[in-house]
C-alpha atoms as a PDB file:
ATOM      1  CA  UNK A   1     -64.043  15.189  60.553  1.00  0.00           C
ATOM      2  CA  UNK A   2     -62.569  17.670  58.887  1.00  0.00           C
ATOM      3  CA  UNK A   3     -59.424  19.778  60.587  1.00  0.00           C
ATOM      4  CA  UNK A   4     -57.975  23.197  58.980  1.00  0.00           C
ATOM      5  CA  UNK A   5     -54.111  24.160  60.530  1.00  0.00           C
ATOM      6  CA  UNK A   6     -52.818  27.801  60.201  1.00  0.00           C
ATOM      7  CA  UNK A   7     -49.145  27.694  59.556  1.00  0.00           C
ATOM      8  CA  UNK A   8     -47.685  31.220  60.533  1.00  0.00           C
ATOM      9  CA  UNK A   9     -45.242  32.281  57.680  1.00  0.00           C
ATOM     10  CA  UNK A  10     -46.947  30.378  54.960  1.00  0.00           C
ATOM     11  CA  UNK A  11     -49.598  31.594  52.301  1.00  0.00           C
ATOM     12  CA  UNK A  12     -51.848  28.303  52.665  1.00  0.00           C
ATOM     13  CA  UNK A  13     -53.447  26.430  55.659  1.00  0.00           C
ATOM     14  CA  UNK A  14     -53.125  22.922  55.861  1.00  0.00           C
ATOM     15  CA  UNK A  15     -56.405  21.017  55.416  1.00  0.00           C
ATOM     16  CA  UNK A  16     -56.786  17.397  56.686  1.00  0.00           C
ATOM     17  CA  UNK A  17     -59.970  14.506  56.574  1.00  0.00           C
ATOM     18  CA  UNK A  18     -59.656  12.589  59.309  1.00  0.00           C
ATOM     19  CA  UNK A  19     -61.802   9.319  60.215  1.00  0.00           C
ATOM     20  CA  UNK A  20     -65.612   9.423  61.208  1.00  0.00           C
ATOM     21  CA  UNK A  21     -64.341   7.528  64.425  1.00  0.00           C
ATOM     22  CA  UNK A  22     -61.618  10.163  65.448  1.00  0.00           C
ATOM     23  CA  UNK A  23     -61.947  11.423  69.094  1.00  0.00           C
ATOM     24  CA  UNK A  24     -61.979  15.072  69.018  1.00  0.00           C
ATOM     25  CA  UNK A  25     -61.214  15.314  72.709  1.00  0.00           C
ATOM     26  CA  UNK A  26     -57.669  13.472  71.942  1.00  0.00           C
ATOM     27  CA  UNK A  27     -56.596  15.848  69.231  1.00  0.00           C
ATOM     28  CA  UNK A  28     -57.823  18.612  71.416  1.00  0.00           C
ATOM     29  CA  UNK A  29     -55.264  17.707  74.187  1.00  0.00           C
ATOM     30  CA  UNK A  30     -52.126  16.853  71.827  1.00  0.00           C
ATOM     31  CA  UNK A  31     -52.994  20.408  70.200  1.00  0.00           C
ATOM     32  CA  UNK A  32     -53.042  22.112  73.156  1.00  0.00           C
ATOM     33  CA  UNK A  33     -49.583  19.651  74.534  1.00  0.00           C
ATOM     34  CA  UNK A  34     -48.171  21.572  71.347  1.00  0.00           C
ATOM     35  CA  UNK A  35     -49.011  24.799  71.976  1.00  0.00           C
ATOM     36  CA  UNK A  36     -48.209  24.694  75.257  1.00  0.00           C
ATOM     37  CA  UNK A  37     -44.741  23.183  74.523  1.00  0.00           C
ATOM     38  CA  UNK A  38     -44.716  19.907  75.804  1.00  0.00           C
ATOM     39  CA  UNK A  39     -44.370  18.553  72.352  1.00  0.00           C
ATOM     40  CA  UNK A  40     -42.355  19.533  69.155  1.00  0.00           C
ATOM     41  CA  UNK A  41     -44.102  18.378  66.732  1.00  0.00           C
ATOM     42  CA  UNK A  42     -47.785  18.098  66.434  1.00  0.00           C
ATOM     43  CA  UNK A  43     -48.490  14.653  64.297  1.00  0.00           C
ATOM     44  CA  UNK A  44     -51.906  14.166  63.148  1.00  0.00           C
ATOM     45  CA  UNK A  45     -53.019  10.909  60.553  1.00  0.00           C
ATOM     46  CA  UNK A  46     -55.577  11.775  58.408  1.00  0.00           C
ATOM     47  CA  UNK A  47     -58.445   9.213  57.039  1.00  0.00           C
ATOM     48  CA  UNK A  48     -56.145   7.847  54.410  1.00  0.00           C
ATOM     49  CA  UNK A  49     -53.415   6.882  56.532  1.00  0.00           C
ATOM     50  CA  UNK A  50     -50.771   9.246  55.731  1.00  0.00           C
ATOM     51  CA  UNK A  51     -48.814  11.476  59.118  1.00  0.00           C
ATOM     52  CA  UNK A  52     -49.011  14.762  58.854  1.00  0.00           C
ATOM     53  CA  UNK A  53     -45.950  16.609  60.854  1.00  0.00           C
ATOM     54  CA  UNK A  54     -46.749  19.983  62.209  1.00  0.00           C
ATOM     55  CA  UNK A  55     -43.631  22.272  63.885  1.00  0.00           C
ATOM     56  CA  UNK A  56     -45.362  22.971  67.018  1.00  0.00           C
ATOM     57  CA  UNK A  57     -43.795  26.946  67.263  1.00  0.00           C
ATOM     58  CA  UNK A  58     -45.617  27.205  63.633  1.00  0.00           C
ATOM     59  CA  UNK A  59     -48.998  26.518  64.859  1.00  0.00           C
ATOM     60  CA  UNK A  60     -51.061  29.901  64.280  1.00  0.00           C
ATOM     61  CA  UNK A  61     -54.614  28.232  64.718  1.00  0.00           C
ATOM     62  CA  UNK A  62     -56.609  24.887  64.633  1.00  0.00           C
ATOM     63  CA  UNK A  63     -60.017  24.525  63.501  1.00  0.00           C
ATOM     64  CA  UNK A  64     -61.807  21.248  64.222  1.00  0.00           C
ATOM     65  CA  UNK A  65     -64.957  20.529  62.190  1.00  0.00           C
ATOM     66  CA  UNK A  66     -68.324  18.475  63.390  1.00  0.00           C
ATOM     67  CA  UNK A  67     -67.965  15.124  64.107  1.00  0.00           C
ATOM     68  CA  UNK A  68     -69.644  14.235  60.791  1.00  0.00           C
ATOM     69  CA  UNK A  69     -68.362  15.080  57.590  1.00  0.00           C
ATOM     70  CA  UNK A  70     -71.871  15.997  55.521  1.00  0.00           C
ATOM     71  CA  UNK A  71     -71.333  18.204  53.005  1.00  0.00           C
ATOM     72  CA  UNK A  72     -74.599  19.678  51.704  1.00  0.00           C
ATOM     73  CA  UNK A  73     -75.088  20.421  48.157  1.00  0.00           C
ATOM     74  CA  UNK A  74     -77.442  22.613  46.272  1.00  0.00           C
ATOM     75  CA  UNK A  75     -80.317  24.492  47.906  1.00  0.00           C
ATOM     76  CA  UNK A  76     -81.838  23.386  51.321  1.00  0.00           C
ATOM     77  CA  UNK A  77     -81.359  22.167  54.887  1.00  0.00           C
END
């Protein structure tokens, strides 16, 4: 599943692969914890094992991508 984080004040967004296996609904509620405050820090561990800290007040959007991670290439369906 692939995840795309807007950082307000900075020219890139922050792109993450996380497992096939992650539950979307759980890193739906801890981003919305962090934008509603109740957290800090948004941490997120992508497929390869490595945290990824987000400032919670720097959050400027989240965009979570299908469940499966098929990338199509060439022409086609």
């Amino acid at each position: 599943m692939d995840v795309r984080i807007g950082v307000t004040q900075a020219p890139r967004e922050i792109n993450l692969e996380l497992a096939d296996d992650a539950d979307r609904d759980d890193l739906k509620a801890r981003v919305e914890a962090a934008l509603a405050g109740a957290s800090d820090v948004l941490w997120v561990a992508d497929k390869r094992g490595n945290d990824v800290a987000i400032p919670s007040a720097k959050i400027a959007y989240v965009e979570i991508g299908s469940p499966e991670s098929t990338r199509k290439i060439g022409f086609g369906d």
